[in-house]
Protein backbone atom coordinates (compact mmCIF):
# COMPACT_ATOMS: atom_id res chain seq x y z
CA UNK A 1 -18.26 -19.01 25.43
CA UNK A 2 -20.11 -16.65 23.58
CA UNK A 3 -21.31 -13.82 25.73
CA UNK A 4 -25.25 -12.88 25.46
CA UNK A 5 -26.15 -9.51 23.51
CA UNK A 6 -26.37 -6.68 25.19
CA UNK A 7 -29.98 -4.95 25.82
CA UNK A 8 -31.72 -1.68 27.30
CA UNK A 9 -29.16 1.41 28.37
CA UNK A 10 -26.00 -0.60 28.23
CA UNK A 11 -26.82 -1.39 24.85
CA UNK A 12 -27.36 2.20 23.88
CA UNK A 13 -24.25 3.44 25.60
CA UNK A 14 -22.00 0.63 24.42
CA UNK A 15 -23.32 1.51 20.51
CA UNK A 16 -22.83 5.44 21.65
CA UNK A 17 -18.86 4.52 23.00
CA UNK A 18 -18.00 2.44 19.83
CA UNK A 19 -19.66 4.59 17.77
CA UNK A 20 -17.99 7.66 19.18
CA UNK A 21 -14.41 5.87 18.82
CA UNK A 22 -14.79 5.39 15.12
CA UNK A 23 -15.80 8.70 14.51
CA UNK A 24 -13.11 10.42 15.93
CA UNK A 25 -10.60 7.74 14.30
CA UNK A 26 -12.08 8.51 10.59
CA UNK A 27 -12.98 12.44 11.59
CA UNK A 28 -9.54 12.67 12.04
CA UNK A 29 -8.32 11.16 8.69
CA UNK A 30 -10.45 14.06 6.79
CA UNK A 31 -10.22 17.06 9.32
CA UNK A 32 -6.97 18.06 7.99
CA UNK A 33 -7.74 18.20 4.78
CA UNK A 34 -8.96 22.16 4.63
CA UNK A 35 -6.38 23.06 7.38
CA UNK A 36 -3.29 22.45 5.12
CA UNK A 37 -2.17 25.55 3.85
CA UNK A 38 -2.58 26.94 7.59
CA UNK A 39 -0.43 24.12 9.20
CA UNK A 40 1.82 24.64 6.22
CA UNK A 41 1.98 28.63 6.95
CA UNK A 42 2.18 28.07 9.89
CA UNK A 43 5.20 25.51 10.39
CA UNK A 44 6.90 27.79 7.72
CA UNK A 45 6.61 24.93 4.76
CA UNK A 46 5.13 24.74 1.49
CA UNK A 47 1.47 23.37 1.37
CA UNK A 48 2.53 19.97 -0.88
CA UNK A 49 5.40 19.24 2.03
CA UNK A 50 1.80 19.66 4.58
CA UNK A 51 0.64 17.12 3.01
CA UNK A 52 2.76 14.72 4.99
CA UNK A 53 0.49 15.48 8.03
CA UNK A 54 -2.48 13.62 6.00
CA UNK A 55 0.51 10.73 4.42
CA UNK A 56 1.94 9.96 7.58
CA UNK A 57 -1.17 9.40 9.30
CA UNK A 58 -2.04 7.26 6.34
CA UNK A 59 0.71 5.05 5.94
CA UNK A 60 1.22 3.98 9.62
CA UNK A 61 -2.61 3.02 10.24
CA UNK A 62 -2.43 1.16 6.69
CA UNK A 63 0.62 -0.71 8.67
CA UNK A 64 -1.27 -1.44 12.03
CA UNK A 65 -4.71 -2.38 10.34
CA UNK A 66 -2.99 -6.07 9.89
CA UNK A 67 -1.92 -6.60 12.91
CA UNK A 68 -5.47 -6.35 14.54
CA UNK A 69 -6.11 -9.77 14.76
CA UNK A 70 -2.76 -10.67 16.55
CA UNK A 71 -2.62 -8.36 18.72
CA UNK A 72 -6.60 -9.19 19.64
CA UNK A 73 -5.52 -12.57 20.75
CA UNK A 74 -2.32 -11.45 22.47
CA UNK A 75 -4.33 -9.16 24.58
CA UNK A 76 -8.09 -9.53 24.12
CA UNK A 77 -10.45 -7.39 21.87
CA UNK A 78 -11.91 -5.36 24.55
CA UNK A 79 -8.39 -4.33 26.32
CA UNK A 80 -6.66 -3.46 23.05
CA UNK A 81 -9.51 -1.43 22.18
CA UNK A 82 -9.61 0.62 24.98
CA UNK A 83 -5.76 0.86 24.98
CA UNK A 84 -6.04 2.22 21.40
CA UNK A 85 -8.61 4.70 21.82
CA UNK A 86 -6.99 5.82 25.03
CA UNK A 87 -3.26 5.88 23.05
CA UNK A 88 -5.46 7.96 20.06
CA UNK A 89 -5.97 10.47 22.64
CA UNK A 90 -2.49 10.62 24.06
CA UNK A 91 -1.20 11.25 20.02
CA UNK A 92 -4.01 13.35 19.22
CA UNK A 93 -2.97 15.73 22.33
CA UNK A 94 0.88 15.93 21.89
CA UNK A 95 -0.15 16.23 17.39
CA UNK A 96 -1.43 20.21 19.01
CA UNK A 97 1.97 20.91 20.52
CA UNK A 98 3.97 20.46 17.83
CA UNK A 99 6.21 23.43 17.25
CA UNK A 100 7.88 22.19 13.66
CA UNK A 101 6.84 20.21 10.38
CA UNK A 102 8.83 17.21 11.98
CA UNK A 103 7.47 16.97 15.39
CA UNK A 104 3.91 16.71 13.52
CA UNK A 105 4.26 14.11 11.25
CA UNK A 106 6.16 11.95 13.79
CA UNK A 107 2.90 12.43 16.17
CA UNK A 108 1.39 11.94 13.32
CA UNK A 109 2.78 8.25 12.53
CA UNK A 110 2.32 7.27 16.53
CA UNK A 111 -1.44 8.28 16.00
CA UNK A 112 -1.69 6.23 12.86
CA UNK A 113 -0.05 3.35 14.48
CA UNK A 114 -2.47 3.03 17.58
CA UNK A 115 -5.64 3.82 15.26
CA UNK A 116 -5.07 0.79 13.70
CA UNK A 117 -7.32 -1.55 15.43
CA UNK A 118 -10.46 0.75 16.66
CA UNK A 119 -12.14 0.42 13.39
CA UNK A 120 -11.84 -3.09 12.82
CA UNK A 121 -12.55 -3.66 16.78
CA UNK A 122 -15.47 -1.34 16.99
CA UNK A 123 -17.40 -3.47 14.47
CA UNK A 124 -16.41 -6.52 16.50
CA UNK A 125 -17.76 -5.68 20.02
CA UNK A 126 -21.13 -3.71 18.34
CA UNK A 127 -21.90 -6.93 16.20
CA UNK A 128 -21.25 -8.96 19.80
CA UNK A 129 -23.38 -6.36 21.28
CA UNK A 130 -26.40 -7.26 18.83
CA UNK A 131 -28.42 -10.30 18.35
CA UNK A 132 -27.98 -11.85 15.17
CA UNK A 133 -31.00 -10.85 13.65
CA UNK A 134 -30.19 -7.17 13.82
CA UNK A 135 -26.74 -7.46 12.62
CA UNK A 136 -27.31 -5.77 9.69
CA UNK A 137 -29.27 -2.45 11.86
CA UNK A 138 -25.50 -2.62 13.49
CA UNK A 139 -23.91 -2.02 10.82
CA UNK A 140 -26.08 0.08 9.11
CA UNK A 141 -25.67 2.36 12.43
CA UNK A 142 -21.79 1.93 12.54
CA UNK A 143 -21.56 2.89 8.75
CA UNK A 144 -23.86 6.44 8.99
CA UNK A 145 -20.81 7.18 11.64
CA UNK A 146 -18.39 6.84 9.28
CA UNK A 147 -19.79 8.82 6.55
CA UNK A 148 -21.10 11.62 8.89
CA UNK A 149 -16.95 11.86 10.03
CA UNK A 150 -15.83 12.43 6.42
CA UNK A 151 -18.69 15.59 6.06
CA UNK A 152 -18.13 16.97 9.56
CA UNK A 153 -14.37 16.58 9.36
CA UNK A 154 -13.78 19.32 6.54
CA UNK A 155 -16.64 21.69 7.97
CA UNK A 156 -15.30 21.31 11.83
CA UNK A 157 -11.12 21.85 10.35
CA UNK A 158 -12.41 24.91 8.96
CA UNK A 159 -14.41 26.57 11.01
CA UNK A 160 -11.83 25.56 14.19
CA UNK A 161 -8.84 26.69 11.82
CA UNK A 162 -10.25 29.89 10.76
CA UNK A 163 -11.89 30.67 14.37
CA UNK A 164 -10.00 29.22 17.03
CA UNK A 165 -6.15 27.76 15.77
CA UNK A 166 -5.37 24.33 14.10
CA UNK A 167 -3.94 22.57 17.24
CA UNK A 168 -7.40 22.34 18.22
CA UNK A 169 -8.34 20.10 15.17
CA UNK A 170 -6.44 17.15 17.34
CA UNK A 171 -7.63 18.65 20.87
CA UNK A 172 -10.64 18.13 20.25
CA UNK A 173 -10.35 14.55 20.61
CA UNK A 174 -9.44 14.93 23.84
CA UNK A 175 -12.75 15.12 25.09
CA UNK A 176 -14.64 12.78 22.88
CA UNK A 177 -11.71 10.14 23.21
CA UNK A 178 -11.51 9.64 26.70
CA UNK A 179 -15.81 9.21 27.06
CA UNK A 180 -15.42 6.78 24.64
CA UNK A 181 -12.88 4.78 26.28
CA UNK A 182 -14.31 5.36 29.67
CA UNK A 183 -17.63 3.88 28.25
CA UNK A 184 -16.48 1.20 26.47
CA UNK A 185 -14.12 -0.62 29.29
CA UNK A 186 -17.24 0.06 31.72
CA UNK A 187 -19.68 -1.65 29.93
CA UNK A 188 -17.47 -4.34 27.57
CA UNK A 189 -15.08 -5.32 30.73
CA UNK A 190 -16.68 -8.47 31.56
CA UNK A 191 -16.96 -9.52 27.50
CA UNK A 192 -13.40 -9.51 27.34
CA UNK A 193 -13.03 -12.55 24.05
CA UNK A 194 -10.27 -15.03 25.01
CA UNK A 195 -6.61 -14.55 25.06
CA UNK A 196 -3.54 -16.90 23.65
CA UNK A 197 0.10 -16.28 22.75
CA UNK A 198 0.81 -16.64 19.07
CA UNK A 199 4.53 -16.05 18.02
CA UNK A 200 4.43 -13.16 16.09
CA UNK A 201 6.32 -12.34 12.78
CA UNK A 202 8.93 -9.90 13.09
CA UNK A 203 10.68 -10.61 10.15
CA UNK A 204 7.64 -10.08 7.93
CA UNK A 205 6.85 -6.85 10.15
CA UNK A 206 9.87 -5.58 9.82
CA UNK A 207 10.07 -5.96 5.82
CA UNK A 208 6.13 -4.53 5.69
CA UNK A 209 7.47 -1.36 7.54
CA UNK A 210 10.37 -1.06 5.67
CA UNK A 211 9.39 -1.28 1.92
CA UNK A 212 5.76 0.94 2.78
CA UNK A 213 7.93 3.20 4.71
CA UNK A 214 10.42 3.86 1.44
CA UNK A 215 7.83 3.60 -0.92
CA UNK A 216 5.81 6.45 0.57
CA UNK A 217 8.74 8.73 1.40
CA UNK A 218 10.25 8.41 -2.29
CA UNK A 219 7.00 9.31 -3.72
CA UNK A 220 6.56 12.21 -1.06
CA UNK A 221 10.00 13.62 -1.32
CA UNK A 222 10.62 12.66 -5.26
CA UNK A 223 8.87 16.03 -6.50
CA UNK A 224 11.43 18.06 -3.55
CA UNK A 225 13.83 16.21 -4.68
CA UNK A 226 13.79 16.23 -8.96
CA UNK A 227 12.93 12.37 -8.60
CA UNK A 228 15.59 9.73 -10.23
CA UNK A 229 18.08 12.86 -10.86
CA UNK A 230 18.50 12.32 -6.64
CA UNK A 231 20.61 9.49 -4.96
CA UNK A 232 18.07 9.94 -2.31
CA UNK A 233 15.05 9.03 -4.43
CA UNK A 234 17.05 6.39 -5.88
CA UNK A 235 18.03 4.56 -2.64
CA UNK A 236 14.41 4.76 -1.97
CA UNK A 237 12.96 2.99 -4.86
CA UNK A 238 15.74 0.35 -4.83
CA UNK A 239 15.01 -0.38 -0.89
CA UNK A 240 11.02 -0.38 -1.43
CA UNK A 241 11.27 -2.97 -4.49
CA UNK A 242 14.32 -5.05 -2.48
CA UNK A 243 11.99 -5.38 0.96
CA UNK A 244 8.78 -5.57 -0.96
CA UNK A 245 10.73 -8.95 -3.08
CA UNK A 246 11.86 -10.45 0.40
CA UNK A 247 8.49 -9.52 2.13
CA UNK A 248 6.32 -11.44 -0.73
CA UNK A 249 8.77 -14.71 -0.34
CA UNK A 250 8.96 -14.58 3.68
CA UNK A 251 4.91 -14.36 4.25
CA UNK A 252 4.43 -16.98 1.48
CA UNK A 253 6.46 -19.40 3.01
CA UNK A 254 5.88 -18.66 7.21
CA UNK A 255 3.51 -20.24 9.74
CA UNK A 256 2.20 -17.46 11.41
CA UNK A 257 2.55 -14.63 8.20
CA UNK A 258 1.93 -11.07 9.73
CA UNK A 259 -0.05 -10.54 6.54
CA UNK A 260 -2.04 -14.18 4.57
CA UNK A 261 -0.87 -13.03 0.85
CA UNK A 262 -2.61 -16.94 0.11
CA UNK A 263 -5.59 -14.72 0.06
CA UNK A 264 -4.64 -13.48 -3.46
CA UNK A 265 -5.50 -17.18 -4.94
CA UNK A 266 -9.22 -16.40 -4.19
CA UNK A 267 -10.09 -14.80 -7.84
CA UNK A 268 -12.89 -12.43 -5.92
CA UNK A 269 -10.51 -10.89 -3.41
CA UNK A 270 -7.85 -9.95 -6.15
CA UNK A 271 -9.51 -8.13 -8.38
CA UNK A 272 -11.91 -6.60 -5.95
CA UNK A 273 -9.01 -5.82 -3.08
CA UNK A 274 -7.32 -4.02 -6.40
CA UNK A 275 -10.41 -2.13 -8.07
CA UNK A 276 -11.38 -1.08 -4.31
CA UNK A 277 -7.59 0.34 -3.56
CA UNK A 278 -6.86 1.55 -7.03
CA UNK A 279 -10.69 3.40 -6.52
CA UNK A 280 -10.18 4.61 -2.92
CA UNK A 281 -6.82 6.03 -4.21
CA UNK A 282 -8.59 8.30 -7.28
CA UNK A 283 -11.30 9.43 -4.72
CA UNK A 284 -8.48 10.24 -1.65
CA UNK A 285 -6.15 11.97 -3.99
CA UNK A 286 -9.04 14.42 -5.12
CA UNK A 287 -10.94 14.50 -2.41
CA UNK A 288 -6.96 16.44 -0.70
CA UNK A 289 -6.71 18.08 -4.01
CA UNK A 290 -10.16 20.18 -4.36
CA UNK A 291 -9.95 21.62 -0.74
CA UNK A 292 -5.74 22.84 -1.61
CA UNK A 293 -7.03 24.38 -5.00
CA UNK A 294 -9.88 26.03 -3.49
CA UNK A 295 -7.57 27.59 -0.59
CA UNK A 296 -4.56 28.27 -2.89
CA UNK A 297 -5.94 30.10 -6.17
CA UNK A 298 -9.49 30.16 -5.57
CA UNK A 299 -9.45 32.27 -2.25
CA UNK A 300 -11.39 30.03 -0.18
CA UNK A 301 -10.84 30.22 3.38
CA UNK A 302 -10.89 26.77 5.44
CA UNK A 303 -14.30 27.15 6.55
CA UNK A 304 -15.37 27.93 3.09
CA UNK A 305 -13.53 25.13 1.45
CA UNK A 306 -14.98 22.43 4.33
CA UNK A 307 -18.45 24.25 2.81
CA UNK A 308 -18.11 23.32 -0.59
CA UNK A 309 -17.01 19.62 0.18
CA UNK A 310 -19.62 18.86 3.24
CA UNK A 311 -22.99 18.23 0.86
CA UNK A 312 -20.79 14.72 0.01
CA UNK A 313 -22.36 13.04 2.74
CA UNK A 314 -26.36 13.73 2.42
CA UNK A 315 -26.97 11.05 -0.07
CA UNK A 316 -24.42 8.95 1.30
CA UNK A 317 -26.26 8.92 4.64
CA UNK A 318 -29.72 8.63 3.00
CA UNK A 319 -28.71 5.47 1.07
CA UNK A 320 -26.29 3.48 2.85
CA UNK A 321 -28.91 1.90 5.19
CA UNK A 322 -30.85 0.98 1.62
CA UNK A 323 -27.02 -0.36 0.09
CA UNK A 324 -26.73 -2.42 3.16
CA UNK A 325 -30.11 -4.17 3.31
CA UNK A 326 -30.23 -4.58 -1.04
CA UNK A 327 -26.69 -6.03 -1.14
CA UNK A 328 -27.59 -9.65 -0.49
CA UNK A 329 -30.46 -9.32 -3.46
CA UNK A 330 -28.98 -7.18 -5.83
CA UNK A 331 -25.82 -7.82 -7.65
CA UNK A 332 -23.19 -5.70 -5.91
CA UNK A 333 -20.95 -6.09 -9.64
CA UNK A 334 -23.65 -3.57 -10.89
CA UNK A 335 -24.59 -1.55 -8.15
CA UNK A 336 -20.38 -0.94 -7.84
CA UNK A 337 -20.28 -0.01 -11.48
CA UNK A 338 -23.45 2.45 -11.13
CA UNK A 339 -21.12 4.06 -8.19
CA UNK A 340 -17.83 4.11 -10.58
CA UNK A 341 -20.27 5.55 -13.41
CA UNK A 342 -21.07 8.70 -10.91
CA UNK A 343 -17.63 9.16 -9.80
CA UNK A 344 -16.19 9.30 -13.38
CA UNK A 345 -19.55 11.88 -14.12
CA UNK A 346 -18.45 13.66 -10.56
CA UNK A 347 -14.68 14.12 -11.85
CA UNK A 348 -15.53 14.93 -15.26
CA UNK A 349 -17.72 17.89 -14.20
CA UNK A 350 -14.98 18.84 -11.92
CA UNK A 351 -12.41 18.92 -14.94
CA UNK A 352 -14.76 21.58 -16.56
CA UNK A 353 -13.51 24.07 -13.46
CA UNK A 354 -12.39 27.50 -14.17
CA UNK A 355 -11.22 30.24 -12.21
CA UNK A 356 -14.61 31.74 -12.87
CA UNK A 357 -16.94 28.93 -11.12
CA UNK A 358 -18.80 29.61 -8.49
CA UNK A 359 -19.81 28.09 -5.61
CA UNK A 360 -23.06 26.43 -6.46
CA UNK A 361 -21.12 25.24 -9.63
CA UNK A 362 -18.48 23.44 -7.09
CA UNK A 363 -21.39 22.32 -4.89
CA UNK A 364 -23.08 19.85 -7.20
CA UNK A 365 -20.51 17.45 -8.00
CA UNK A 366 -19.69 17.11 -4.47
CA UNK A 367 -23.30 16.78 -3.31
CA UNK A 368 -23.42 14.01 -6.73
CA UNK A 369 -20.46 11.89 -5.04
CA UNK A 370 -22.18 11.18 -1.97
CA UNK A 371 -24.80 8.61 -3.87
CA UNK A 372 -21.49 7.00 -5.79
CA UNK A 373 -19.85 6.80 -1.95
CA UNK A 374 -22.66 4.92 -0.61
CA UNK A 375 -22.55 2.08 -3.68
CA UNK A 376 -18.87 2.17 -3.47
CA UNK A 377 -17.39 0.84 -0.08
CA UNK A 378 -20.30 -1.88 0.88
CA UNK A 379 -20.57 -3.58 -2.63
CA UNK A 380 -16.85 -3.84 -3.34
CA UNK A 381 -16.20 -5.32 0.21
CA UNK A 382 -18.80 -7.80 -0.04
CA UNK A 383 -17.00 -9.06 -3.43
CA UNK A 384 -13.77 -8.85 -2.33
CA UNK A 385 -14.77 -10.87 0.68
CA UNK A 386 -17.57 -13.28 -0.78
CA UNK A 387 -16.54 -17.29 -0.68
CA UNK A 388 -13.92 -16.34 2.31
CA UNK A 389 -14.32 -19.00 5.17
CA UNK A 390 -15.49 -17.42 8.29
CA UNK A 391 -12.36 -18.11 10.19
CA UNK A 392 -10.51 -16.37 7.35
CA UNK A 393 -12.64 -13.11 7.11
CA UNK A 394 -10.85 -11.06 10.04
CA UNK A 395 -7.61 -11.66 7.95
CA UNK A 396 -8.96 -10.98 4.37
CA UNK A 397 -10.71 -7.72 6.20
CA UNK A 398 -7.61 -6.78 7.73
CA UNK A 399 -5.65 -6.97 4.47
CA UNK A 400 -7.99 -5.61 2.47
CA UNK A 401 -8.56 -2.29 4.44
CA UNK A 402 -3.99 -2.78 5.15
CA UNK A 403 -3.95 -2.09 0.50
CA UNK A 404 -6.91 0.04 0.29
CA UNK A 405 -5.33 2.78 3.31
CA UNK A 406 -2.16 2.47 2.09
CA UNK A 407 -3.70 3.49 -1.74
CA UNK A 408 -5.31 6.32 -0.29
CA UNK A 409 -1.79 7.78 0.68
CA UNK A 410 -0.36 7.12 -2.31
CA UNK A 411 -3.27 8.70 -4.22
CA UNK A 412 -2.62 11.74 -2.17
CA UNK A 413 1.31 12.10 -2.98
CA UNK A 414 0.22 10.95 -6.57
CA UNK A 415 -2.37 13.54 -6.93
CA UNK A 416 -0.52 16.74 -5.70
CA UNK A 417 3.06 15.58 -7.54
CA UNK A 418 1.56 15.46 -10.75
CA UNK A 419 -0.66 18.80 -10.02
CA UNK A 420 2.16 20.65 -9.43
CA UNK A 421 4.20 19.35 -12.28
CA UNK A 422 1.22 19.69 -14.61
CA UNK A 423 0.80 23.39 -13.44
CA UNK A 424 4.38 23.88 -14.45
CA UNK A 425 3.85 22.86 -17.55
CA UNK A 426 0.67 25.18 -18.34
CA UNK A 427 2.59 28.09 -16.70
CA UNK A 428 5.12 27.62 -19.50
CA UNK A 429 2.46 27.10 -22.26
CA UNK A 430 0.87 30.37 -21.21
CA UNK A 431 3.96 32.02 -20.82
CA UNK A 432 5.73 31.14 -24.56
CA UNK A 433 3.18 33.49 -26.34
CA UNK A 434 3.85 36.96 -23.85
CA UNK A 435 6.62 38.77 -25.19
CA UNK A 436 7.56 42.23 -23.16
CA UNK A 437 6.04 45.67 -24.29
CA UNK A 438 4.01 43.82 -26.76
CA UNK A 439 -0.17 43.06 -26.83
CA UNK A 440 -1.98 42.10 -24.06
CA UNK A 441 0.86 41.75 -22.17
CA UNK A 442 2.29 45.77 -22.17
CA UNK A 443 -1.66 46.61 -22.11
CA UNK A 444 -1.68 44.86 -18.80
CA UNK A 445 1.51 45.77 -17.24
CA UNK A 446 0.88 49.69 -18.19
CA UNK A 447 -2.57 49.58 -16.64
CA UNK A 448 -1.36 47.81 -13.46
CA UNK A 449 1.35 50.89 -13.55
CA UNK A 450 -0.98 53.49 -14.21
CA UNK A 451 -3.29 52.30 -11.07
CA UNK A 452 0.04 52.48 -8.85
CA UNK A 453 1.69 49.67 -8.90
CA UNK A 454 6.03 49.65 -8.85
CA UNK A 455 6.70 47.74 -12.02
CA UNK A 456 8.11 44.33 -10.03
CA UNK A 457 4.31 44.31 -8.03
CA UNK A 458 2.70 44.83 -12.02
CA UNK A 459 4.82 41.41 -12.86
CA UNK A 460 4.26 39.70 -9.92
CA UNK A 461 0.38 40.45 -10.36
CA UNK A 462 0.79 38.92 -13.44
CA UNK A 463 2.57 36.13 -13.28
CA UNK A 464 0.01 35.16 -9.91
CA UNK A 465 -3.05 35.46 -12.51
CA UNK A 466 -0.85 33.12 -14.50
CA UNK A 467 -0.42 30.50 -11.76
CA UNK A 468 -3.80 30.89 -10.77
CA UNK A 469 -4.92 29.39 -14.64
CA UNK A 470 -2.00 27.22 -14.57
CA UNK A 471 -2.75 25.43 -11.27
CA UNK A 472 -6.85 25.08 -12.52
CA UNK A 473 -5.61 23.65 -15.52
CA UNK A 474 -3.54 21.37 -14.08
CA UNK A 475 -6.24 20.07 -11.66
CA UNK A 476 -8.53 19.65 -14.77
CA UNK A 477 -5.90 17.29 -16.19
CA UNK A 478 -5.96 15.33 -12.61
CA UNK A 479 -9.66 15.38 -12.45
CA UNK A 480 -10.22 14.11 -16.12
CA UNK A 481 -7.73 11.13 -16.29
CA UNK A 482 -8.87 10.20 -12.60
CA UNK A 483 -12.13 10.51 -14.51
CA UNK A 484 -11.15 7.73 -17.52
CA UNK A 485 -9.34 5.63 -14.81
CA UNK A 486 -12.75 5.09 -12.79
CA UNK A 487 -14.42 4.08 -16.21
CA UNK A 488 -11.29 1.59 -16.50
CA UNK A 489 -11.62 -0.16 -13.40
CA UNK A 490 -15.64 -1.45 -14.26
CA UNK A 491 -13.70 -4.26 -16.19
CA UNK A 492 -12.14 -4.87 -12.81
CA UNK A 493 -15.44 -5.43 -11.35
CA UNK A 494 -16.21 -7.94 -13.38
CA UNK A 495 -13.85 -9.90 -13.52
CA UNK A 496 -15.43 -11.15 -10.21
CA UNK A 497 -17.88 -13.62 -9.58
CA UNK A 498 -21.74 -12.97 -8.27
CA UNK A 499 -21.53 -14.19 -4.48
CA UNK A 500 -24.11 -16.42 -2.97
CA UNK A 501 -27.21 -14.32 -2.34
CA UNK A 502 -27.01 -14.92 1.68
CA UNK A 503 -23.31 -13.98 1.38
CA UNK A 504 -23.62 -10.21 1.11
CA UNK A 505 -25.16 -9.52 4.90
CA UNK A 506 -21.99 -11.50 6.42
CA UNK A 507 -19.25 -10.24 4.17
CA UNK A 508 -20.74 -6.49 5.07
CA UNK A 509 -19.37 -7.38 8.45
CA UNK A 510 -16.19 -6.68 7.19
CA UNK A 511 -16.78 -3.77 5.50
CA UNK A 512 -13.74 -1.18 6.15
CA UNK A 513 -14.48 2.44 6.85
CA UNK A 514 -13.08 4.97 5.07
């Protein structure tokens, strides 16, 4: 039995609670970002290995996203909820103590885990909360959450990094967490949605664990580790393509398939799930890689850094209520390739960096990708899930927000592997030409002398203005081929089909956060 929507305070409270939950859940995917280098300092590791803390958490919600819609009939929508939000804040807590790189990212993985079904649950119970006519004012509500998280997360890691300490980037969830889940079990209780026992696949599970598991930690350890030159690296890739083989087989062929992979026939969710994940990757990768450049060789602090990349969400929250009413009228192929034209403009501007630009000069682009976000995620998810039967779309949601996460963590290893190989590279290019106590080079070094400098501090002054070009370089290269791979992916786009005009309002249902 369907329960009745909700109206008056309770509805206001229940849309505060779930609306609270989700924030906190995709605040705490972005918060990090700026407070890198000073959980990397801090933990006595190099900022690329602190870049696990953002991977981890990554890769182990990617894994839990599909098993939402199990574990909602095992044990009912509004008790798992609760139960997550209430675990979130149990991870969140213990992700502050941690003393060692270790003891973070493992925190970090729990958290990830029991994050996995708030999002998809929290648009569940507020689109149960609503009548049907003001679905779409639901989501419009529950989707100016998600994009305020992403602009508040940087800003709030910074200033709480540079002010207070970075534990307090997770303790701060504390608080917010526990209202929520207070709220939400006190006014969704008696809307609890039925429960049955399904067998569940532990087999296919297992495999899914196992192969994202290897996959991630050979691309996160291969630049550590000199990539195919180590046995380790090696074992990895051979285990990731092995269990990834015997994963594809197994959920073809089972009953009850921990992930539907017979979604992949439909031609819309294949090429939309892949130009959405292959897109979400380019824009996670940079989106860690601008804040680590700025902090690094640009002498940012973390409150500065969170400065330059907040403006990303003003035109993102301006137009997203517009995106989700036009999407049933307009065709979301073209308003998708408008918001891959602005990204590839975004990135390209970016790749004109120096080590001279200035703020305002870093502030545009950002303040640019906020109009390309809000055409981006809506759009692409009503493609990827237009022509889906209704009974089908929790399961096509769940896998395509399972690929698109797990992108997102590979664009981040991606991203600062190749930046740091790249800037190797330039260091050596602007190294061939400097040849000691001649040119520029013994001009420099003398001067540094003469202004009382030893002559090792001299060299080491020099060879840091060297990194510093080498590193901007290097993060030019990433920003223009991320820029030419955007442009690539509009033939992705349409290789879809236009969904039924009515179709966009319900597939936007479904429509992951970020």
């Amino acid at each position: 039995m369907a329960h009745p929507p909700l109206k008056g305070t309770a509805l206001l409270l229940g849309t505060l609670s779930l609306s609270l939950a989700t924030f906190m859940n995709v605040l705490d995917s972005s918060i990090a970002n700026v407070s890198i280098p000073a959980i990397a300092g801090d933990l006595g590791v190099s900022p690329g290995q602190g870049t696990w803390v953002i991977t981890s958490f990554g890769v182990a919600n990617a894994i839990s996203v599909p098993l939402t819609g199990w574990l909602t009939q095992r044990f009912g929508a509004v008790r798992l909820f609760t139960m997550s939000v209430l675990l979130f804040v149990l991870t969140s807590w213990l992700c502050g103590f941690a003393s060692s790189l270790e003891m973070l990212v493992f925190f970090r993985v729990l958290q990830g885990l029991v994050a996995g079904p708030m999002i998809p649950l929290s648009q569940t119970l507020l689109l149960a909360s609503y009548p049907r006519a003001l679905a779409g004012t639901a989501l419009a509500l529950w989707g100016v959450t998600t994009l305020v998280a992403p602009v508040v997360g940087p800003l709030l890691g910074g200033w709480i990094t540079d002010n207070i300490s970075w534990p307090w980037i997770f303790y701060i969830n504390v608080p917010v967490g526990l209202l929520a889940g207070v709220l939400t079990w006190g006014i969704y209780r008696k809307r609890e949605t039925p429960i049955r026992k399904l067998p569940i696949d532990t087999v296919g599970l297992t495999l899914l664990v196992l192969w994202v598991g290897a996959l991630q930690l050979m691309l996160d350890k291969g630049k550590e580790l000199d990539w195919f030159a180590s046995g380790e690296i090696i074992t990895m890739a051979v285990i990731a393509v092995v269990a990834f083989a015997v994963f594809l087989v197994w959920e073809l062929t089972d009953k009850h398939p921990v992930v539907d992979l017979k979604l992949f026939k439909g031609r819309n969710f294949t090429f939309g799930a892949l130009a959405l994940s292959v897109a979400y990757a380019l824009f996670f990768g940079n989106v860690v890689l601008l804040p680590l450049w700025l902090q690094q060789w640009m002498g940012y602090t973390a409150t500065s850094a969170g400065m330059a990349l907040a403006p990303v969400g003003v035109f993102a929250i301006l137009l997203t209520p517009l995106v989700g009413k036009k999407v049933g009228q307009w065709d979301p192929r073209r308003m998708a390739t408008g918001a891959f034209i602005v990204f590839s403009t975004v990135l390209w501007m970016r790749s004109q960096f120096t080590v001279q630009t200035d703020f305002i000069h870093i502030l545009i682009p950002t303040l640019l990708q906020g109009a390309a976000m809000a055409f981006f995620f809506i759009p692409l998810t009503t493609l990827t899930l237009s022509g889906i039967a209704p009974e089908r779309i929790p399961a096509a949601a769940g896998l395509s927000n399972f690929v698109r996460i797990t992108a997102g963590a590979m664009g981040t290893s991606i991203a600062t592997t190749l930046w740091e190989s790249r800037a190797a590279m330039h260091h050596a290019h602007l190294t061939e030409g400097l040849v000691q106590g001649q040119g520029v080079f013994a001009q420099t070094l003398d001067g540094l002398v003469a202004s009382g400098l030893t002559q090792m501090q001299a060299l080491a002054q020099i060879n840091r203005l060297i990194d510093q070009q080498a590193f901007t370089r290097a993060a030019n290269d990433i920003f223009l081929g991320s820029a030419g791979l955007f442009l690539v992916l509009i033939g992705l786009i349409w290789l879809t089909k236009r969904p039924a005009r009515a179709a966009g309002a319900a597939a936007a249902d479904a429509a992951g956060a970020h």
